[in-house]
C-alpha atoms as a PDB file:
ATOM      1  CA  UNK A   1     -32.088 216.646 156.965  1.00  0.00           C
ATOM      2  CA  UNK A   2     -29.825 215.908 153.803  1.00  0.00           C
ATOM      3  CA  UNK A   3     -28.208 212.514 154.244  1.00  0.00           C
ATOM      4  CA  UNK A   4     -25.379 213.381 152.146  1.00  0.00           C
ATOM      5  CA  UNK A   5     -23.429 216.531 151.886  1.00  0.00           C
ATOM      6  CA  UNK A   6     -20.699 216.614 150.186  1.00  0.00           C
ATOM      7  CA  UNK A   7     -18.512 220.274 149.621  1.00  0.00           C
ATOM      8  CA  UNK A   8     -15.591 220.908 147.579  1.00  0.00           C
ATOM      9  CA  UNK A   9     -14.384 217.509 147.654  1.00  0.00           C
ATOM     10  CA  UNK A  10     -11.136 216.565 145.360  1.00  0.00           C
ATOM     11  CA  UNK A  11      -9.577 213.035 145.288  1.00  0.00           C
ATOM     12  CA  UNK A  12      -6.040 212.323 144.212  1.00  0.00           C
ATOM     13  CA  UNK A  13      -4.304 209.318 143.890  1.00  0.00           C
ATOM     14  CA  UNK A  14      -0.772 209.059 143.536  1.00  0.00           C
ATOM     15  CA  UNK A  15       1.311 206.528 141.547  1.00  0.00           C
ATOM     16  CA  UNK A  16       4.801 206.869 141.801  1.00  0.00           C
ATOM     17  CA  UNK A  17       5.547 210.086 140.319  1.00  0.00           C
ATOM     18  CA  UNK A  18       2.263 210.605 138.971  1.00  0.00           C
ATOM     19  CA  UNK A  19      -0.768 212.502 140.392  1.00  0.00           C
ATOM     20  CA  UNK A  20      -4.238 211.345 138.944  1.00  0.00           C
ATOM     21  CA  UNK A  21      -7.262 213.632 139.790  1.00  0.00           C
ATOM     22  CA  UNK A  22     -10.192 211.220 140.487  1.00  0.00           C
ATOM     23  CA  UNK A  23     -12.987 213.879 141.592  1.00  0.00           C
ATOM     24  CA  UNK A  24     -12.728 217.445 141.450  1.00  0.00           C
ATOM     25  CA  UNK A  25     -14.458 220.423 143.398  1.00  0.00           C
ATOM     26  CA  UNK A  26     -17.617 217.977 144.147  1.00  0.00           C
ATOM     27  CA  UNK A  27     -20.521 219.048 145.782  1.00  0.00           C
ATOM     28  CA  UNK A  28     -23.811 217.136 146.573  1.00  0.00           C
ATOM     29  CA  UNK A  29     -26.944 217.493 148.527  1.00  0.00           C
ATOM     30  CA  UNK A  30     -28.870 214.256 148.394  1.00  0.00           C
ATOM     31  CA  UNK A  31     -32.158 214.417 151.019  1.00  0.00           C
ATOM     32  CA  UNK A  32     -32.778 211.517 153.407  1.00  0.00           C
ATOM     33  CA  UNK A  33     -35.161 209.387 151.548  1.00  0.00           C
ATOM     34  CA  UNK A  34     -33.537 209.807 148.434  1.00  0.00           C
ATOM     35  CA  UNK A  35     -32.519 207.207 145.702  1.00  0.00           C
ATOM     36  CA  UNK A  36     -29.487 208.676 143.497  1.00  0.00           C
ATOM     37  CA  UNK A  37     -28.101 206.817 140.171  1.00  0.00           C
ATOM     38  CA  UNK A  38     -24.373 207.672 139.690  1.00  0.00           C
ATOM     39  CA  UNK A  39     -23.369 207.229 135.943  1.00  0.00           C
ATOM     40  CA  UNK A  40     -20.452 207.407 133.721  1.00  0.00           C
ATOM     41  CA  UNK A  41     -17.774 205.655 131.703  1.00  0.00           C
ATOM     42  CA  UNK A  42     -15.032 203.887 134.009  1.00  0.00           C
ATOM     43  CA  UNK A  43     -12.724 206.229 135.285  1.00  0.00           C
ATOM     44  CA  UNK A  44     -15.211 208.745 135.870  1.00  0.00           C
ATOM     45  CA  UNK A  45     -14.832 209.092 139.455  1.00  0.00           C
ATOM     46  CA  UNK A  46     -18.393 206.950 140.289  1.00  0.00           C
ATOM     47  CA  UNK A  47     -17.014 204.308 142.389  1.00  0.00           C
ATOM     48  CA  UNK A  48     -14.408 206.644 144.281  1.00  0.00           C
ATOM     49  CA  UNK A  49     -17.416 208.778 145.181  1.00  0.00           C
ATOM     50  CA  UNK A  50     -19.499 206.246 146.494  1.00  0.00           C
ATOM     51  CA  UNK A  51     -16.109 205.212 148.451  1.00  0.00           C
ATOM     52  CA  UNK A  52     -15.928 208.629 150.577  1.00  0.00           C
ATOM     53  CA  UNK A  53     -19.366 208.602 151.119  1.00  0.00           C
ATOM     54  CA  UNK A  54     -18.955 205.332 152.858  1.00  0.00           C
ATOM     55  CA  UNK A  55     -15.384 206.210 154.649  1.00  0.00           C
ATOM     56  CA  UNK A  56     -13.787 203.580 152.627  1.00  0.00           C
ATOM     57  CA  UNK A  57     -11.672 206.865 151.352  1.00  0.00           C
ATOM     58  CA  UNK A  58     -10.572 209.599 152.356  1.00  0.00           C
ATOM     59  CA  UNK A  59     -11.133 213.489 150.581  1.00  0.00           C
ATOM     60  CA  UNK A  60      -7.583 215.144 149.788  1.00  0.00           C
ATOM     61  CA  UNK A  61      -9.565 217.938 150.281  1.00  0.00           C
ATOM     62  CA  UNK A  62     -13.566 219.141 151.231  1.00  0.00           C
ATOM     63  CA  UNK A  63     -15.388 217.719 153.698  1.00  0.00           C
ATOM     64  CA  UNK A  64     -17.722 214.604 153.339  1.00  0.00           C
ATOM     65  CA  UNK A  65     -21.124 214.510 155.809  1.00  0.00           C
ATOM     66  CA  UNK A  66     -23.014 211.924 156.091  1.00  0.00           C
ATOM     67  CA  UNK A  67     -26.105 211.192 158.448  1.00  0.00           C
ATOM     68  CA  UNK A  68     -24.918 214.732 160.284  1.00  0.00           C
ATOM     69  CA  UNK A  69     -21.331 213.785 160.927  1.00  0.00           C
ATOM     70  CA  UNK A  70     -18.140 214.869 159.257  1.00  0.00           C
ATOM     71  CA  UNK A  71     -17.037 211.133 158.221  1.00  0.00           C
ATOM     72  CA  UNK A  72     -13.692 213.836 157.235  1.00  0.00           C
ATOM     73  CA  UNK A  73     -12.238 213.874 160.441  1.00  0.00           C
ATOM     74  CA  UNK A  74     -12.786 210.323 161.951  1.00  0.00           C
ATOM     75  CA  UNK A  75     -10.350 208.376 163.136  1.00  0.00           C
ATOM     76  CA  UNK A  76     -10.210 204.678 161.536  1.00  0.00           C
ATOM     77  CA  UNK A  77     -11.815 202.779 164.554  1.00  0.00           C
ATOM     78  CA  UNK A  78     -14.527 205.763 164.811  1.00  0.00           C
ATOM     79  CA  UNK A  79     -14.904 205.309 160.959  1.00  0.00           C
ATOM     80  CA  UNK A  80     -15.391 201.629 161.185  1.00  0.00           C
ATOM     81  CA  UNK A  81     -18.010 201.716 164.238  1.00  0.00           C
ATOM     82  CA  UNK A  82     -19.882 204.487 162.693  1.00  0.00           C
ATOM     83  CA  UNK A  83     -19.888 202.736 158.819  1.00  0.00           C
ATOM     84  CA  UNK A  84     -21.203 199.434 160.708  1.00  0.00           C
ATOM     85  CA  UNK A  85     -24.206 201.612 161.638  1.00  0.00           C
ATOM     86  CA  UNK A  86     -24.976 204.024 159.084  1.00  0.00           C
ATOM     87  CA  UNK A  87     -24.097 201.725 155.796  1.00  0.00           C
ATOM     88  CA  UNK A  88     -24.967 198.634 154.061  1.00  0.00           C
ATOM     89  CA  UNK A  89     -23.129 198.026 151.049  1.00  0.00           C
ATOM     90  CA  UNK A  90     -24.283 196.493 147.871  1.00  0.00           C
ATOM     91  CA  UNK A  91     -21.027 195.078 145.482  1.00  0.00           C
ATOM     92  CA  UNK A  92     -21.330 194.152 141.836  1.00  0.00           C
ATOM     93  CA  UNK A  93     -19.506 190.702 142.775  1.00  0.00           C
ATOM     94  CA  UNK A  94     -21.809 189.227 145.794  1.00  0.00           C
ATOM     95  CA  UNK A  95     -18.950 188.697 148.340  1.00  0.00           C
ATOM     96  CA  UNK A  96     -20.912 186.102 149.698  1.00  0.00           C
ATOM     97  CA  UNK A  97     -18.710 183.188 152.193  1.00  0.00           C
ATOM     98  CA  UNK A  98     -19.245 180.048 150.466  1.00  0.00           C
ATOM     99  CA  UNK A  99     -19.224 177.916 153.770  1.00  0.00           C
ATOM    100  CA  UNK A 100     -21.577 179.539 155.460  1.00  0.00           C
ATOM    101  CA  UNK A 101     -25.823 179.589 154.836  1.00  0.00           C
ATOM    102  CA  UNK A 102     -27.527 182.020 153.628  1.00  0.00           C
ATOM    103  CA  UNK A 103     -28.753 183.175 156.905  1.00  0.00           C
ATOM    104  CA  UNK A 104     -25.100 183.082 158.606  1.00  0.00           C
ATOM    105  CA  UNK A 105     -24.138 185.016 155.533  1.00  0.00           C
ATOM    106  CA  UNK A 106     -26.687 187.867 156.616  1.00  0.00           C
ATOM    107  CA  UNK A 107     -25.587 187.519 160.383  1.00  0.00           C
ATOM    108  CA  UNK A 108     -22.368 188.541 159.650  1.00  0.00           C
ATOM    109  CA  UNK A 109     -22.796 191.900 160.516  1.00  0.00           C
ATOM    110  CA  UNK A 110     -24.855 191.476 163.315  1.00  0.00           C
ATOM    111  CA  UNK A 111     -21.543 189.305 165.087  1.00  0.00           C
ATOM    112  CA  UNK A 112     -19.974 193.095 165.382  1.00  0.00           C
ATOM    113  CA  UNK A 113     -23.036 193.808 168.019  1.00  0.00           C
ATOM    114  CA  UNK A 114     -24.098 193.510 171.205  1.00  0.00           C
ATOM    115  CA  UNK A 115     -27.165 192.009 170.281  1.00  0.00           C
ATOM    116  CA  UNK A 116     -28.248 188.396 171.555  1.00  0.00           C
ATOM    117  CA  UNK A 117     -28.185 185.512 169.722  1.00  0.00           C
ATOM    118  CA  UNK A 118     -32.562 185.711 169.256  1.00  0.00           C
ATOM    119  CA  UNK A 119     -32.308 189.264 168.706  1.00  0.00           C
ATOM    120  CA  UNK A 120     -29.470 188.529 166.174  1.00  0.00           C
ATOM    121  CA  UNK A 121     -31.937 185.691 164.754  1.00  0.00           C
ATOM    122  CA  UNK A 122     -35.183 188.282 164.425  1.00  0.00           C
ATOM    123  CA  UNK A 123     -33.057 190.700 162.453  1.00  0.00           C
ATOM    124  CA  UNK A 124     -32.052 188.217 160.281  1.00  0.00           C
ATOM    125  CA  UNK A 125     -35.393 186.769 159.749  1.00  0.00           C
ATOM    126  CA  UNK A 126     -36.386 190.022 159.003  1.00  0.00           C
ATOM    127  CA  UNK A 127     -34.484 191.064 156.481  1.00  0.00           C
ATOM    128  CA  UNK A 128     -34.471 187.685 154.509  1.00  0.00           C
ATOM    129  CA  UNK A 129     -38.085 188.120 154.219  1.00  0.00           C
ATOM    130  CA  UNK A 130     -37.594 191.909 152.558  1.00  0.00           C
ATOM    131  CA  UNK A 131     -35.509 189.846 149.810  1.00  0.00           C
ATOM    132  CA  UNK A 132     -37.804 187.184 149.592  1.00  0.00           C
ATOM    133  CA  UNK A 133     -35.688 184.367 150.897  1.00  0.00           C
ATOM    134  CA  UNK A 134     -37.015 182.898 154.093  1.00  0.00           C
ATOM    135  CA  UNK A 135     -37.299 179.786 152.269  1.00  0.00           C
ATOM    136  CA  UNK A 136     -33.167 179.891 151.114  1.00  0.00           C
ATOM    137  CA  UNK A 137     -32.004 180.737 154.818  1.00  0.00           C
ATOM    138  CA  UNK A 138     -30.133 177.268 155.053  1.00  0.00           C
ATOM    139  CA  UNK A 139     -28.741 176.764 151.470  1.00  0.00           C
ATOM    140  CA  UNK A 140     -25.230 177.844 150.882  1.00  0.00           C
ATOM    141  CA  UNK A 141     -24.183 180.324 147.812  1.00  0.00           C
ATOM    142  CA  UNK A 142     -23.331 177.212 145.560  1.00  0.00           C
ATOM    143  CA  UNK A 143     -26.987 176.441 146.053  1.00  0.00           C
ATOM    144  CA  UNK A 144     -28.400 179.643 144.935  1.00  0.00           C
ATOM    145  CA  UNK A 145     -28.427 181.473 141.144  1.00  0.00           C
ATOM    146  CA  UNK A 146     -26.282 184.982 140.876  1.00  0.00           C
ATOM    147  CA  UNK A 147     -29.989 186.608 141.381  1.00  0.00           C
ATOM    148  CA  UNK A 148     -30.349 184.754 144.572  1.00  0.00           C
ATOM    149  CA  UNK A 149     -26.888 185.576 145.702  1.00  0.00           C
ATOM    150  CA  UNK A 150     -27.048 189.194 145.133  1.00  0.00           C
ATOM    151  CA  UNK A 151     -30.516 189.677 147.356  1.00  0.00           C
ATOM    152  CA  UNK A 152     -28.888 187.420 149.993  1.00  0.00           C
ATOM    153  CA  UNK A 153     -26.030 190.729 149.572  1.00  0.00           C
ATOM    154  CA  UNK A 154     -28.585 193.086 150.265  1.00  0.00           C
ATOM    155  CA  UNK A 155     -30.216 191.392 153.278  1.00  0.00           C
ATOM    156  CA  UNK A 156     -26.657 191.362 154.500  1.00  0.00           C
ATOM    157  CA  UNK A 157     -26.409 195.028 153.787  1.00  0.00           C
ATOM    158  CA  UNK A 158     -30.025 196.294 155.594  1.00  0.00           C
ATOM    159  CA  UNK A 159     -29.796 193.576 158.556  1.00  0.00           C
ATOM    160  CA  UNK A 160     -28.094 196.421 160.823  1.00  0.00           C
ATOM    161  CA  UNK A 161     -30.852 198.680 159.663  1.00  0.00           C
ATOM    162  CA  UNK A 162     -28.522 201.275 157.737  1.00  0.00           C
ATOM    163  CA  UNK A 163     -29.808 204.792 157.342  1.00  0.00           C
ATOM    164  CA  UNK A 164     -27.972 204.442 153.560  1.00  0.00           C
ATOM    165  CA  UNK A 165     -27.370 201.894 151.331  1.00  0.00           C
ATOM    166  CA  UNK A 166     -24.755 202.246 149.020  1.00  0.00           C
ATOM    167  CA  UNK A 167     -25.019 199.803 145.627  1.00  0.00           C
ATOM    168  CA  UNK A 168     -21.869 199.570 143.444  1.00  0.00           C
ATOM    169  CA  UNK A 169     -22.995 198.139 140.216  1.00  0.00           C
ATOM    170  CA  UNK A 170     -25.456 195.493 141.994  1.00  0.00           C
ATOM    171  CA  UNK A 171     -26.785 194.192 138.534  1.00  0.00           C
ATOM    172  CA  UNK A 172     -23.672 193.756 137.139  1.00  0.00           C
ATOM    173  CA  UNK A 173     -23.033 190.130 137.240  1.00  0.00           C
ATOM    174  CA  UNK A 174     -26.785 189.276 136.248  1.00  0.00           C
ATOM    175  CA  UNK A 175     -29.353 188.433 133.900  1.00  0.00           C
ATOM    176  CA  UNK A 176     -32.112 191.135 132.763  1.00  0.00           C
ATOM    177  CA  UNK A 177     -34.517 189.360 134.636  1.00  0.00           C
ATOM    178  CA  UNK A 178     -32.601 188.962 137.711  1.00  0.00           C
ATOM    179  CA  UNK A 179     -31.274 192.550 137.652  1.00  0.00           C
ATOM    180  CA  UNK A 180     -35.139 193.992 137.413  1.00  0.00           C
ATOM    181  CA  UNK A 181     -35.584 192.196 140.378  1.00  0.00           C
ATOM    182  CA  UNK A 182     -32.624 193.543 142.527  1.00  0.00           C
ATOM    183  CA  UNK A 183     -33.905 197.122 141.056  1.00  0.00           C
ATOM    184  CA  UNK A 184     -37.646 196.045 142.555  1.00  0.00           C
ATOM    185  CA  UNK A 185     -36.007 194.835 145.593  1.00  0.00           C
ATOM    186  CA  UNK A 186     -33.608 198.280 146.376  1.00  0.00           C
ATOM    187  CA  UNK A 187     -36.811 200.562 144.761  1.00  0.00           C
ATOM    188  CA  UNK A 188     -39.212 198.729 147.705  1.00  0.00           C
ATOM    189  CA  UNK A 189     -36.673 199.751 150.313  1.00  0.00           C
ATOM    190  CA  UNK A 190     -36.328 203.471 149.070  1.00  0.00           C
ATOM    191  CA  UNK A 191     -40.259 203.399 148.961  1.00  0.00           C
ATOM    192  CA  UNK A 192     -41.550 201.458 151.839  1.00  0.00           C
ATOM    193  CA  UNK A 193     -38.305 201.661 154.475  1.00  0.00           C
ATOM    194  CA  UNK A 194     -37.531 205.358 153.211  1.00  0.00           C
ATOM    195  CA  UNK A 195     -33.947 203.877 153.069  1.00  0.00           C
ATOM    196  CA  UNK A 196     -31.546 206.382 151.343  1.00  0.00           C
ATOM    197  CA  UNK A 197     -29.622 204.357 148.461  1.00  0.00           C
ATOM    198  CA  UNK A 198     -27.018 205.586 146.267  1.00  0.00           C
ATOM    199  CA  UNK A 199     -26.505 203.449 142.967  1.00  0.00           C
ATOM    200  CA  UNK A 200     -23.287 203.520 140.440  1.00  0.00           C
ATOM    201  CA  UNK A 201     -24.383 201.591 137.080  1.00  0.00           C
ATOM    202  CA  UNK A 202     -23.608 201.286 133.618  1.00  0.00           C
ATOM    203  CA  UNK A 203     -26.588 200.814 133.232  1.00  0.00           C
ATOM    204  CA  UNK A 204     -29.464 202.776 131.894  1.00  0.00           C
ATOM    205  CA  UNK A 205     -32.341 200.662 132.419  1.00  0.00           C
ATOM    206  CA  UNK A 206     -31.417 200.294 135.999  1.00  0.00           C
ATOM    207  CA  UNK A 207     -31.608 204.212 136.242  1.00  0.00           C
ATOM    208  CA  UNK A 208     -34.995 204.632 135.703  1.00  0.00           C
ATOM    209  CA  UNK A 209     -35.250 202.989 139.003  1.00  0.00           C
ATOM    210  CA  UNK A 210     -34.050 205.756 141.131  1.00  0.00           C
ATOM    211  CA  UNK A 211     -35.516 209.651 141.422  1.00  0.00           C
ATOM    212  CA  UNK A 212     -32.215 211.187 140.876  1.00  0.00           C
ATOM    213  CA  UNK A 213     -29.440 210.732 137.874  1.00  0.00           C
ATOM    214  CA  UNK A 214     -26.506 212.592 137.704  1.00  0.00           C
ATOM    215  CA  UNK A 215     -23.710 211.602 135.394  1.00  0.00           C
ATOM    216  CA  UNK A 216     -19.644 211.749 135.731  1.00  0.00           C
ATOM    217  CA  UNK A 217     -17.026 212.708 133.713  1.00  0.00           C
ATOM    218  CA  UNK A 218     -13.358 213.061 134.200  1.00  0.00           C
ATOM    219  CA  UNK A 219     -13.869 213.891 138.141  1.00  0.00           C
ATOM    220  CA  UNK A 220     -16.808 216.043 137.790  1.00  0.00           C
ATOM    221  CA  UNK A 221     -20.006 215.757 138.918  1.00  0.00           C
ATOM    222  CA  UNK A 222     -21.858 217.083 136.127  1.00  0.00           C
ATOM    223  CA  UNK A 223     -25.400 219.308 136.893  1.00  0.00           C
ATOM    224  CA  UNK A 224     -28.678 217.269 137.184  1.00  0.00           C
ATOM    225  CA  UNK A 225     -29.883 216.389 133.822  1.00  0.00           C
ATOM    226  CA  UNK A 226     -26.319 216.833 132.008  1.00  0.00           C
ATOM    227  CA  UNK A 227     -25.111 213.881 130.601  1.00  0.00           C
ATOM    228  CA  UNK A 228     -21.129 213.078 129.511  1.00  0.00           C
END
């Protein structure tokens, strides 16, 4: 079953008197299982993308499916149940709470449940351990580096077990070494969890990580293996 469809989907915001065009007649199949790199220069139309496939935004037009449901059509309170379940989300800037741990940092999510407070505790174990961070689980952002931060995001983002995992220039903010291992980290979970991730970078290197690459430009989703 595709995990993302998305048909004749056009964006516009408006400014005052002025319409700006952000996507255009878009259409995407991406499988379940899939890992897709979005690319282009800012303004492209990446991030707004990656916003209706999350329900963060709404089409002006076209329909956006995800997981089997028209996301479309949803009312707000639908939209936020159903994006608790389906999506973890991976930002550029960590978004971390300073005063709370590591661990309580991951819960977060989890406090929107009806799970228990052990069952809330195993998930979280869990998915610090996927990061490689059982040993952080009481330090505090302050304590950690970016690198640290950023996989503390990610547990955060997989501890409701998401079906898809949407990245928004995760490696942004980091070193080369800490970005390769945020692209091991998200590459493991595509492999080993069959999570289905969709990744907007800059950046080249981190491409390579992910089976798919298509490339933006001016609101259009330009064919697999066309670059801007």
């Amino acid at each position: 079953m595709a995990a993302v469809e998305i048909r004749n989907v056009k964006k516009v915001f408006k400014r005052e008197a002025t319409e700006i065009v952000a996507l255009n007649n878009t259409n995407l199949d991406l499988e379940s299982g899939g890992f897709l790199c979005l690319m282009g220069p800012s303004g492209s139309g990446k991030s707004t993308l990656l916003n209706l496939i999350a329900g963060i935004d709404r089409p002006t037009s076209g329909e956006v499916i995800v997981d089997g449901k028209n996301i479309s059509n949803m009312s707000e309170s639908q939209l936020a149940t159903w994006r608790n379940h389906t999506i973890g989300f991976v930002f550029q800037s960590f978004n971390l709470i300073p005063v709370l741990t590591a661990f309580e940092n991951v819960e977060l999510p989890l406090l929107l449940t009806k799970l228990s407070r052990s069952e809330r505790r195993a998930h979280v174990e869990i998915a610090l351990s996927l990061v490689g961070l059982t040993e952080r689980s009481s330090h505090y952002p302050r304590q950690l580096s970016g690198g640290q931060e950023q996989r503390v995001a990610i547990a955060r983002a997989i501890v409701t077990d998401p079906a898809l995992i949407l990245a928004d220039e995760p490696t942004g903010d980091l070193d080369a070494q800490s970005a390769d291992e945020i692209l091991a980290i998200l590459e493991k979970l595509n492999r080993d969890s069959q999570k289905t991730i969709v990744m907007v970078t800059h950046d080249p290197r981190a491409a390579h990580h992910a089976k798919v690459t298509r490339h933006l430009d001016k609101g259009i989703l330009l064919p697999e293996g066309v670059t801007a």
